[in-house]
C-alpha atoms as a PDB file:
ATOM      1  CA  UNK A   1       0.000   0.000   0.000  1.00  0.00           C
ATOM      2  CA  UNK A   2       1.430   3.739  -0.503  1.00  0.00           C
ATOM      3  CA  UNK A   3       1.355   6.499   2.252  1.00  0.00           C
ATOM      4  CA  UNK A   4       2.626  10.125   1.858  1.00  0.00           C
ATOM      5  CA  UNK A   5       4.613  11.301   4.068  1.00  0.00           C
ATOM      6  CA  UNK A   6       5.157  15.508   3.850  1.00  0.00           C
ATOM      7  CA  UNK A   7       8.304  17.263   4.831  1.00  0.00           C
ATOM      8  CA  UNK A   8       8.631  20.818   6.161  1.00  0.00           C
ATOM      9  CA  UNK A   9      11.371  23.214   5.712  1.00  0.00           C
ATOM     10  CA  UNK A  10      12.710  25.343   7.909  1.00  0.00           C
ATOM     11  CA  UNK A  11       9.643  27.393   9.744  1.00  0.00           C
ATOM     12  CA  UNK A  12      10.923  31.038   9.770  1.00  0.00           C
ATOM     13  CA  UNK A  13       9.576  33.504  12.775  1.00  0.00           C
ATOM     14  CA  UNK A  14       6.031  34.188  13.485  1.00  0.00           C
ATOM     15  CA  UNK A  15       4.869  34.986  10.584  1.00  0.00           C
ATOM     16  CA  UNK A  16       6.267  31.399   9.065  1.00  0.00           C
ATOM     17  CA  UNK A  17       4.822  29.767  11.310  1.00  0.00           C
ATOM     18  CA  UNK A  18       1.290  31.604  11.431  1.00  0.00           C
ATOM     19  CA  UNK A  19       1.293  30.534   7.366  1.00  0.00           C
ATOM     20  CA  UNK A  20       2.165  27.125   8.695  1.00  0.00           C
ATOM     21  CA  UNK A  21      -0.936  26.998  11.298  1.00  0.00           C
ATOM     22  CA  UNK A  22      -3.030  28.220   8.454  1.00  0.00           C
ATOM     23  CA  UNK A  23      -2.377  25.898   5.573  1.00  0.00           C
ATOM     24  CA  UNK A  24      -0.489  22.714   7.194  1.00  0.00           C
ATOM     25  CA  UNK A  25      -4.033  20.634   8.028  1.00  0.00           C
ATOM     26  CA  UNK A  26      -5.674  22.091   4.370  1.00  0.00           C
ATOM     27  CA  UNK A  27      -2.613  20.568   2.324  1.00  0.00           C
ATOM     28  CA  UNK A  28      -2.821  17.349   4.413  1.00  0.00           C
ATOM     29  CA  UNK A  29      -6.501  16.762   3.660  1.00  0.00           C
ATOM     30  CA  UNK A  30      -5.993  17.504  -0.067  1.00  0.00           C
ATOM     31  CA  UNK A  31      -2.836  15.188  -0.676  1.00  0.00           C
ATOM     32  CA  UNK A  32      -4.208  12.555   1.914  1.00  0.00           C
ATOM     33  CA  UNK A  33      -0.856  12.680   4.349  1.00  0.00           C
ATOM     34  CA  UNK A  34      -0.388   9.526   6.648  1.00  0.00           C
ATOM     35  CA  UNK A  35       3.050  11.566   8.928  1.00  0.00           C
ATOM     36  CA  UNK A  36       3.936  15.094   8.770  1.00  0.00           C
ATOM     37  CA  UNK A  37       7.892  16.210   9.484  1.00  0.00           C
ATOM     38  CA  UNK A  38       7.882  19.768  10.372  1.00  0.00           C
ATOM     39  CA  UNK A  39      11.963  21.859  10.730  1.00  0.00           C
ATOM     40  CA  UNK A  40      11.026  24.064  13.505  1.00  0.00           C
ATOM     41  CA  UNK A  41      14.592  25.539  14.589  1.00  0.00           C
ATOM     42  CA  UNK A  42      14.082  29.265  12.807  1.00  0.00           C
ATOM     43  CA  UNK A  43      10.425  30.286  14.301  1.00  0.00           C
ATOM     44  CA  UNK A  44      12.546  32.178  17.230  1.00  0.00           C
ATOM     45  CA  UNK A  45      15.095  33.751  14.447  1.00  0.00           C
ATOM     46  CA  UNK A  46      17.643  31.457  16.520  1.00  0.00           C
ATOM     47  CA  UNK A  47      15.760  28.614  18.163  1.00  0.00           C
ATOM     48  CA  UNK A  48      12.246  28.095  19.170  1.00  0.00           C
ATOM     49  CA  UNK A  49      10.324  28.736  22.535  1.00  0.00           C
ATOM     50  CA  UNK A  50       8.049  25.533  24.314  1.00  0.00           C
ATOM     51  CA  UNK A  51       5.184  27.229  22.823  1.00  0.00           C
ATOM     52  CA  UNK A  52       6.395  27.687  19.689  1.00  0.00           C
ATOM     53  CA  UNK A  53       6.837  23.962  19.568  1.00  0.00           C
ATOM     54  CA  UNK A  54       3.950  22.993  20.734  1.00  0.00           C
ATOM     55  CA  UNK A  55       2.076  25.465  18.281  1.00  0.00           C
ATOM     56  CA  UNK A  56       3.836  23.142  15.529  1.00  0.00           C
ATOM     57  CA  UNK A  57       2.452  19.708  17.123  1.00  0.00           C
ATOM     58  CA  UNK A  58      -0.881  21.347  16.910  1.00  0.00           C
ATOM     59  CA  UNK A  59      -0.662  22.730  13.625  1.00  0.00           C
ATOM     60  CA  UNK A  60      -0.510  19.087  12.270  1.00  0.00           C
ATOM     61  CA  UNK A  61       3.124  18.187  12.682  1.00  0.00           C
ATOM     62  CA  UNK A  62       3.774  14.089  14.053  1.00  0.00           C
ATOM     63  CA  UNK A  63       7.728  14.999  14.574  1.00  0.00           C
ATOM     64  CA  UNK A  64       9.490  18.838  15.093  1.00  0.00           C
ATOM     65  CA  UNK A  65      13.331  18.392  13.992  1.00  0.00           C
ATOM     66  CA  UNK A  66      15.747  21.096  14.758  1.00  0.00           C
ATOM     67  CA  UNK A  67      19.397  21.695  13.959  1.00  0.00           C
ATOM     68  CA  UNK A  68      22.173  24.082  14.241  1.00  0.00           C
ATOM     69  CA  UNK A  69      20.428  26.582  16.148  1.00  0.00           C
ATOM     70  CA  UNK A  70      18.449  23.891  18.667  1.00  0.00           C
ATOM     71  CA  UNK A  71      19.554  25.597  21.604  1.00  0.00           C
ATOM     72  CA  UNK A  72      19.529  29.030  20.713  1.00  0.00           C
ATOM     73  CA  UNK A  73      16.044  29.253  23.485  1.00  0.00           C
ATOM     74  CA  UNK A  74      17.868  27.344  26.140  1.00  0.00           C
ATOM     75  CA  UNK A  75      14.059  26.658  27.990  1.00  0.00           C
ATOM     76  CA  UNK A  76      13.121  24.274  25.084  1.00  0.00           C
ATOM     77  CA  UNK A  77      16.243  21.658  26.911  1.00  0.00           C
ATOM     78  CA  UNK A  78      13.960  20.727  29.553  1.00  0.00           C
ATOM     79  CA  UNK A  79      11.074  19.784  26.339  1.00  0.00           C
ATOM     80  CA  UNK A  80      13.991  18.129  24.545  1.00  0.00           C
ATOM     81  CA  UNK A  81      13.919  15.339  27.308  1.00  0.00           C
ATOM     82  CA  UNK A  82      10.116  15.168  28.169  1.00  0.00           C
ATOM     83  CA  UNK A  83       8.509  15.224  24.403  1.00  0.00           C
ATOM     84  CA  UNK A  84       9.278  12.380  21.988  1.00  0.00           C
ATOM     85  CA  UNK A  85       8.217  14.147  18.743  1.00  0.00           C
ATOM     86  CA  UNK A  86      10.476  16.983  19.604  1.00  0.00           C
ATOM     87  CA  UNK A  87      13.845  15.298  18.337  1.00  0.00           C
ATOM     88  CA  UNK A  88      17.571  17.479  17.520  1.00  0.00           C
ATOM     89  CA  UNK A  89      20.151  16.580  15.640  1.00  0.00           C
ATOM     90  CA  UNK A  90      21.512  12.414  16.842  1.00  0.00           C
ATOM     91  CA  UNK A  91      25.046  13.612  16.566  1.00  0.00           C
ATOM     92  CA  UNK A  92      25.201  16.148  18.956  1.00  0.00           C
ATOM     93  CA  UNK A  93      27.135  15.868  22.018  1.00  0.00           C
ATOM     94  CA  UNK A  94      25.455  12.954  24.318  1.00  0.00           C
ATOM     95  CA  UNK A  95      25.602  15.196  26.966  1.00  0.00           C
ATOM     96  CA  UNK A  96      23.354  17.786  25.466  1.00  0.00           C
ATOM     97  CA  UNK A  97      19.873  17.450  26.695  1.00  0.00           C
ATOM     98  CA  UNK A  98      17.211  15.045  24.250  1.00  0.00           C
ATOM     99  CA  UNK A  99      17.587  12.723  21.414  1.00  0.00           C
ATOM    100  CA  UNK A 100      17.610  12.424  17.719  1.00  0.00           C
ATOM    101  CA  UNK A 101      15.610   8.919  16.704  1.00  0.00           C
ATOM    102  CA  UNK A 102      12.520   8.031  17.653  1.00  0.00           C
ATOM    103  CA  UNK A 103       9.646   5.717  16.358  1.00  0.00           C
ATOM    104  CA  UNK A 104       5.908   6.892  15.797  1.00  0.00           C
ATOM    105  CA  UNK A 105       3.239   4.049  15.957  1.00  0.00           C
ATOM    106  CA  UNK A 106       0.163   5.414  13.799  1.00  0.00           C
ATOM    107  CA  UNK A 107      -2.506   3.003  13.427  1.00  0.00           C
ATOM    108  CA  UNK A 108      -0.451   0.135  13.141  1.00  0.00           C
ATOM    109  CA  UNK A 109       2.304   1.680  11.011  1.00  0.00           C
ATOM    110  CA  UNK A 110       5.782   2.385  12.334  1.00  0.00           C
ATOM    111  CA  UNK A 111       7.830   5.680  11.062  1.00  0.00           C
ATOM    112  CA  UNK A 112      11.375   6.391  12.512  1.00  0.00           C
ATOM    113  CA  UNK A 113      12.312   9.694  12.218  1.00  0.00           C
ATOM    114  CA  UNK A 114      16.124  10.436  12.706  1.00  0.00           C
ATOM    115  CA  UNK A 115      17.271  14.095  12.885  1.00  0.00           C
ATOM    116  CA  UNK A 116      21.370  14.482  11.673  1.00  0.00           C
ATOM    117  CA  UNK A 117      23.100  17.408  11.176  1.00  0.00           C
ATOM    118  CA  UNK A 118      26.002  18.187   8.727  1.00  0.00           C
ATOM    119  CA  UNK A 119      30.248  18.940   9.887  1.00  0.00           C
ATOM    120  CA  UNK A 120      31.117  20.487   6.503  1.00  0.00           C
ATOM    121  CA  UNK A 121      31.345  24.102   7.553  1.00  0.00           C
ATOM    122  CA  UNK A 122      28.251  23.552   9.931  1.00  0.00           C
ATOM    123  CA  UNK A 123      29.020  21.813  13.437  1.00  0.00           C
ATOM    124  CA  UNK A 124      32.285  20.160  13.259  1.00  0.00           C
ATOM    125  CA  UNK A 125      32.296  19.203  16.507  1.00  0.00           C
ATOM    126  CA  UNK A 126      29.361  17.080  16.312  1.00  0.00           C
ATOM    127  CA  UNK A 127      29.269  12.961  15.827  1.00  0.00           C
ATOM    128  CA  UNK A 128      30.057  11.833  12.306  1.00  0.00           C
ATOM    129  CA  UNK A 129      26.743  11.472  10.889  1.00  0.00           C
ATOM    130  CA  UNK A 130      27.260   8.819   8.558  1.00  0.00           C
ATOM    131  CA  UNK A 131      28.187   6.269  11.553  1.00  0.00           C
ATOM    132  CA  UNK A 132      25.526   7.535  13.562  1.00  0.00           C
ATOM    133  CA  UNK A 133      22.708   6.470  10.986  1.00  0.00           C
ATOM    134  CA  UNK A 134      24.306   2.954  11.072  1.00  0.00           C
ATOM    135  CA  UNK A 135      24.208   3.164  14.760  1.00  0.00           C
ATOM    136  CA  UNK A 136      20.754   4.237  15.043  1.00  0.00           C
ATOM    137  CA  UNK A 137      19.176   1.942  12.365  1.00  0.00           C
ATOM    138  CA  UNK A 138      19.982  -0.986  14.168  1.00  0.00           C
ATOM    139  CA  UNK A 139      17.529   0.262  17.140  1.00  0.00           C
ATOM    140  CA  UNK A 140      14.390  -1.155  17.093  1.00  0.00           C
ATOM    141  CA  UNK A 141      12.098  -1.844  13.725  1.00  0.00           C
ATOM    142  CA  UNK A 142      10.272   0.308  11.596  1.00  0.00           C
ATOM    143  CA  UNK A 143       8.258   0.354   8.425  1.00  0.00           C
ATOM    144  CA  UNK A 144       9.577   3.461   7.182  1.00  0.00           C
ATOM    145  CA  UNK A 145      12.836   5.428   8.077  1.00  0.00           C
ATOM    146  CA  UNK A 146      12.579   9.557   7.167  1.00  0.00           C
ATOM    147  CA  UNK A 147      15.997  11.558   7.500  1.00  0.00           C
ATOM    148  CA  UNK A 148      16.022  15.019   8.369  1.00  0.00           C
ATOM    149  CA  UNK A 149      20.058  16.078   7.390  1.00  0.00           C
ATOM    150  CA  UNK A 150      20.503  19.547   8.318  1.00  0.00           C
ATOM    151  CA  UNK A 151      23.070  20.229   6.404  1.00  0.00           C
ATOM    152  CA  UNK A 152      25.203  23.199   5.169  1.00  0.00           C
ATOM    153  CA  UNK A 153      27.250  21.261   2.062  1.00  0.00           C
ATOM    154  CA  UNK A 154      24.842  20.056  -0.340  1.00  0.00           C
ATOM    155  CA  UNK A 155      27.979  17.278  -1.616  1.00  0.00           C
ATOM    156  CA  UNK A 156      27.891  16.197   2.361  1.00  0.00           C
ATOM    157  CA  UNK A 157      23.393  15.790   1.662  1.00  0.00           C
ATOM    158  CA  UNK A 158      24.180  14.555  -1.444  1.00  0.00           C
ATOM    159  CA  UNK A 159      26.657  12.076  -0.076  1.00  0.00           C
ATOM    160  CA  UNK A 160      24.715  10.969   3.245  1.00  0.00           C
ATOM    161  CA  UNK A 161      21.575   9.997   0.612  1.00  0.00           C
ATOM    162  CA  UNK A 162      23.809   7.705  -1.591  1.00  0.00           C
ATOM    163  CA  UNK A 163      25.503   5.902   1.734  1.00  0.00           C
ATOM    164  CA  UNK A 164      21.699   5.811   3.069  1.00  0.00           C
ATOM    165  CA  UNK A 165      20.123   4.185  -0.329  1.00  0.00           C
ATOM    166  CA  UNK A 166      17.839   1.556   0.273  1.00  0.00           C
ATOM    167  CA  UNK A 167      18.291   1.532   3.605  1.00  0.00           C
ATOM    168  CA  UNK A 168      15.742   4.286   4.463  1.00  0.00           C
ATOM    169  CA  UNK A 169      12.678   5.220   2.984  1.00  0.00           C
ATOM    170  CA  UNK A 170      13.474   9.300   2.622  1.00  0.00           C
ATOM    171  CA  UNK A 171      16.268  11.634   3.360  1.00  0.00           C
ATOM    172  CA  UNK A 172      15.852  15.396   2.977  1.00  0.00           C
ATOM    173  CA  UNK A 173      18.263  18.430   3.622  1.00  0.00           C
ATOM    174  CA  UNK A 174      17.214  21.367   5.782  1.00  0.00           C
ATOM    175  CA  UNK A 175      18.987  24.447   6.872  1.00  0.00           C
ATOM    176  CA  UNK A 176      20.010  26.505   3.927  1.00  0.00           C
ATOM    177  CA  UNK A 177      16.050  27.438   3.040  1.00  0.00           C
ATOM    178  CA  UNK A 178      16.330  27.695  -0.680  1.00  0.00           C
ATOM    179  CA  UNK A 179      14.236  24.804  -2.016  1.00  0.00           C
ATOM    180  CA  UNK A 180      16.755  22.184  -4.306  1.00  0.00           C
ATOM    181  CA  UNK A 181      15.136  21.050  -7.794  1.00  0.00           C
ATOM    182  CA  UNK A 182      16.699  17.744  -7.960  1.00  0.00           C
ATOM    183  CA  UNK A 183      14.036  15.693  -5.980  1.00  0.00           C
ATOM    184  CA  UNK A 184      14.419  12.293  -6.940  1.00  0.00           C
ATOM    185  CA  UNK A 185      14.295   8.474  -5.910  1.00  0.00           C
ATOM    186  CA  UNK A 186      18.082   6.947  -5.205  1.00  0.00           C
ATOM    187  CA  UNK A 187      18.868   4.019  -7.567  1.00  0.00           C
ATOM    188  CA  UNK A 188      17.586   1.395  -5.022  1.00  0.00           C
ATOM    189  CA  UNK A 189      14.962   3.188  -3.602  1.00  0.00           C
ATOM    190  CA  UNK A 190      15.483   6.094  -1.276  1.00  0.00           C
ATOM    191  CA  UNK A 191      13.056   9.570  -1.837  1.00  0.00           C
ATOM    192  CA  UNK A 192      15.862  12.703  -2.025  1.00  0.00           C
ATOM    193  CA  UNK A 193      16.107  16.561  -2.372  1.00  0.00           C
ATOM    194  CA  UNK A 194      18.795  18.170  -1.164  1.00  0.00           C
ATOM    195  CA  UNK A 195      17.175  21.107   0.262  1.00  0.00           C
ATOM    196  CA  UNK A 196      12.989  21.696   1.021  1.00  0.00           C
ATOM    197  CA  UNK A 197      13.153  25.376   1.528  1.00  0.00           C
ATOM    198  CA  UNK A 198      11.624  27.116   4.230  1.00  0.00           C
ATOM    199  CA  UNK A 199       8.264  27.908   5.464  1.00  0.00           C
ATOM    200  CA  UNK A 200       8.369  32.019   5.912  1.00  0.00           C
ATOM    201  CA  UNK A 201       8.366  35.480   4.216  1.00  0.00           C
ATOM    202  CA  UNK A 202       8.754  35.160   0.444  1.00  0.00           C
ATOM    203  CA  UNK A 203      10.099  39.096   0.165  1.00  0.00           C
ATOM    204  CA  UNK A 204      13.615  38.015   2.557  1.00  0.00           C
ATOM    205  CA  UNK A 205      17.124  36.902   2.518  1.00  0.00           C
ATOM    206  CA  UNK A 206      16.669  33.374   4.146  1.00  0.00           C
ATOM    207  CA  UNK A 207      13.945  34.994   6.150  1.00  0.00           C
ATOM    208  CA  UNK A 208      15.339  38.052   7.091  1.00  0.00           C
ATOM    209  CA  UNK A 209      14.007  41.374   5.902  1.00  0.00           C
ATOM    210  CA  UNK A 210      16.407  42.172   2.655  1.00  0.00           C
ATOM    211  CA  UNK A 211      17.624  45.591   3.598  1.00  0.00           C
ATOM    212  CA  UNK A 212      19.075  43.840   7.108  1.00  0.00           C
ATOM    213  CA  UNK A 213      21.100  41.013   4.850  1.00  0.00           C
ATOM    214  CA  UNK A 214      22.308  43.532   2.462  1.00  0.00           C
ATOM    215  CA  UNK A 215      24.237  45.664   5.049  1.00  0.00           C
ATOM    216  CA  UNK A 216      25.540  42.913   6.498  1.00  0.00           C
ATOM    217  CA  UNK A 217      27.406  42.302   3.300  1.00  0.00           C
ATOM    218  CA  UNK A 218      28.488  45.955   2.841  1.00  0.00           C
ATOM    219  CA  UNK A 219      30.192  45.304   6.620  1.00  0.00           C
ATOM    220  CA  UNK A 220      27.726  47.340   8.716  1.00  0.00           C
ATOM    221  CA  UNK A 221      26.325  46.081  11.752  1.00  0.00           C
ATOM    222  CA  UNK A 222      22.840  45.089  10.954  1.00  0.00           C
ATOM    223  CA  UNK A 223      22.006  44.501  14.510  1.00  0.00           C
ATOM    224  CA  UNK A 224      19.433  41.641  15.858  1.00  0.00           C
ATOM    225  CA  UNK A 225      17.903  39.793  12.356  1.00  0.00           C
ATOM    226  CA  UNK A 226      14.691  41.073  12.208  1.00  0.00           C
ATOM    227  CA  UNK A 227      11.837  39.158   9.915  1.00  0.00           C
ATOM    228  CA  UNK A 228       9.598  41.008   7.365  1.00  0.00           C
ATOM    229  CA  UNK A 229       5.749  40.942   7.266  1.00  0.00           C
ATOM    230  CA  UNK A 230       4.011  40.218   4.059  1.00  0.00           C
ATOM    231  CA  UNK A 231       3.033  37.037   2.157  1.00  0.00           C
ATOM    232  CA  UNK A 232       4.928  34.077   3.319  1.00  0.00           C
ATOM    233  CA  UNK A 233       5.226  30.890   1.733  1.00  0.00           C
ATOM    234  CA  UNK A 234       5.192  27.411   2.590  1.00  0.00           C
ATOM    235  CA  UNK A 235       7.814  24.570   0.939  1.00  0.00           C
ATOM    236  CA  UNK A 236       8.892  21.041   1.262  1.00  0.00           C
ATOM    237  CA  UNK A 237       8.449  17.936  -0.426  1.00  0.00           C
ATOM    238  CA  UNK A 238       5.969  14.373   0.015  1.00  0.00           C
ATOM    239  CA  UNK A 239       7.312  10.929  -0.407  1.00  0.00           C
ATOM    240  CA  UNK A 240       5.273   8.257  -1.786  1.00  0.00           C
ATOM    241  CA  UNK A 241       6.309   5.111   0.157  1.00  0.00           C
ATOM    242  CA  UNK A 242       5.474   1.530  -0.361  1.00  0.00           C
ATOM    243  CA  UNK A 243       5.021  -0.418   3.108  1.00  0.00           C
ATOM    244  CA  UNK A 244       5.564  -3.498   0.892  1.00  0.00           C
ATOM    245  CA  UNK A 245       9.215  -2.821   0.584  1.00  0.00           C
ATOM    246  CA  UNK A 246       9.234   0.350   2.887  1.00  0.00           C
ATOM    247  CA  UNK A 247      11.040   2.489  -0.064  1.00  0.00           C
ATOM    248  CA  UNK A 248      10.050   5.450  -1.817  1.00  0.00           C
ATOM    249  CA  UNK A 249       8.142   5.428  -5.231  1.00  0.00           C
ATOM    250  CA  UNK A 250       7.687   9.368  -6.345  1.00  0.00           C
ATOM    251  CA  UNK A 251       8.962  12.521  -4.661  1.00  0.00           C
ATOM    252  CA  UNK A 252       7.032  15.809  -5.071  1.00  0.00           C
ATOM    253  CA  UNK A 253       8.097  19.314  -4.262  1.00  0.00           C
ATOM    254  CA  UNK A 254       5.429  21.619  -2.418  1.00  0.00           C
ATOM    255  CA  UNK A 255       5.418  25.515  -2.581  1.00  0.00           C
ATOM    256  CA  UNK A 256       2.292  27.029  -0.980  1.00  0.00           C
ATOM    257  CA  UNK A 257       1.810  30.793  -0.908  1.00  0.00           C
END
């Protein structure tokens, strides 16, 4: 039988992840999504608050995945250890509060969600994330396995999918918000796309308000990111998957605005 499974990128400030609230359940319903993977780590600028996570749970997400900035709201440690759809990146120090894997029973069906994050130019320090999937496949079973790699280098994505082929059912790329065009299903079976996008103002840099990012560049001092108002948009990809072999048939980009 085939399920869809939707991906979120990167939810950017309130205004993101207002658009999110508003249009998340509506595209659900209309493209008949079975699990929902929302990137939540922007919706603070740097980080997200308790509420802000929760806001995404009730918007229609089934897992939040973070990244680089997970602790940038240091309150959301103590919901890092107390909510299993709340997951950061695996590799992260062990000492670092909450986890990276989990698995999500949904009427009968089993999805593991990991949540990786890149070293190329990103967090060097952090577990090598090729050895950490290995590690965490081999914990417990699951009919599909969806990879959130939030990753700066899209050769270190690109990489991570082909080591990962036909061993998961998805992988997808989060953190640099521009959406990739070269969504695709891996020679023996893995859904890919190096990057969904993100989920926030369409008139930005990334998310922040243009004029900001510019002087930045001419070596100003910007001060505190700030994001614009106006129309916002909402990007990611589904995954067909086939619980008979627990691959992916068809990959789809999504751009909602």
């Amino acid at each position: 039988m085939l399920y869809s499974v939707l991906a979120v990128g990167d939810v950017v400030g309130e205004a993101g992840l207002a658009h999110l609230e508003r249009h998340l359940r509506p595209l659900q319903k209309l493209k008949n999504i079975s699990f929902t993977v929302v990137n939540g780590e922007n919706i603070s600028g740097v980080g997200l608050t308790c509420k802000q996570a929760w806001r995404v749970y009730d918007a229609g997400a089934d897992a939040v995945t973070l990244g680089n900035h997970t602790f940038g709201k240091m309150e959301i440690g103590r919901m890092l250890d107390e909510t299993p759809w709340l997951l950061r990146p695996a590799n992260l120090s062990g000492r670092m509060p909450g986890h990276g894997c989990e698995i999500f029973d949904l009427n009968g069906l089993r999805f593991r969600v990991v949540n990786l994050i890149g070293r190329c130019t990103l967090q060097w320090n952090a577990e090598n994330p090729f050895t950490m999937a290995d590690r965490l496949l081999k914990q417990g079973t699951a009919d599909f396995t969806l990879v959130d790699f939030h990753a700066e280098a899209t050769s270190e994505k690109l990489a991570l999918g082909y080591y990962l082929d036909g061993r998961v059912s998805a992988l997808w790329g989060t953190h640099t918000h521009v959406p990739t065009a070269d969504e695709r299903v891996y020679p023996k079976g893995t859904g890919y796309i190096t990057d969904l996008g993100m989920t926030g103002p369409i008139e930005s840099v990334l998310g922040v308000e243009p004029a900001q990012s510019v002087e930045s560049f001419l070596g100003g001092l910007p001060g505190r990111y700030r994001n614009p108002e106006g129309p916002c948009k909402l990007q990611g990809a589904i995954f067909t998957l086939d619980s008979a072999t627990g691959l992916c048939t068809a990959v789809e980009r999504v751009d909602i605005r």
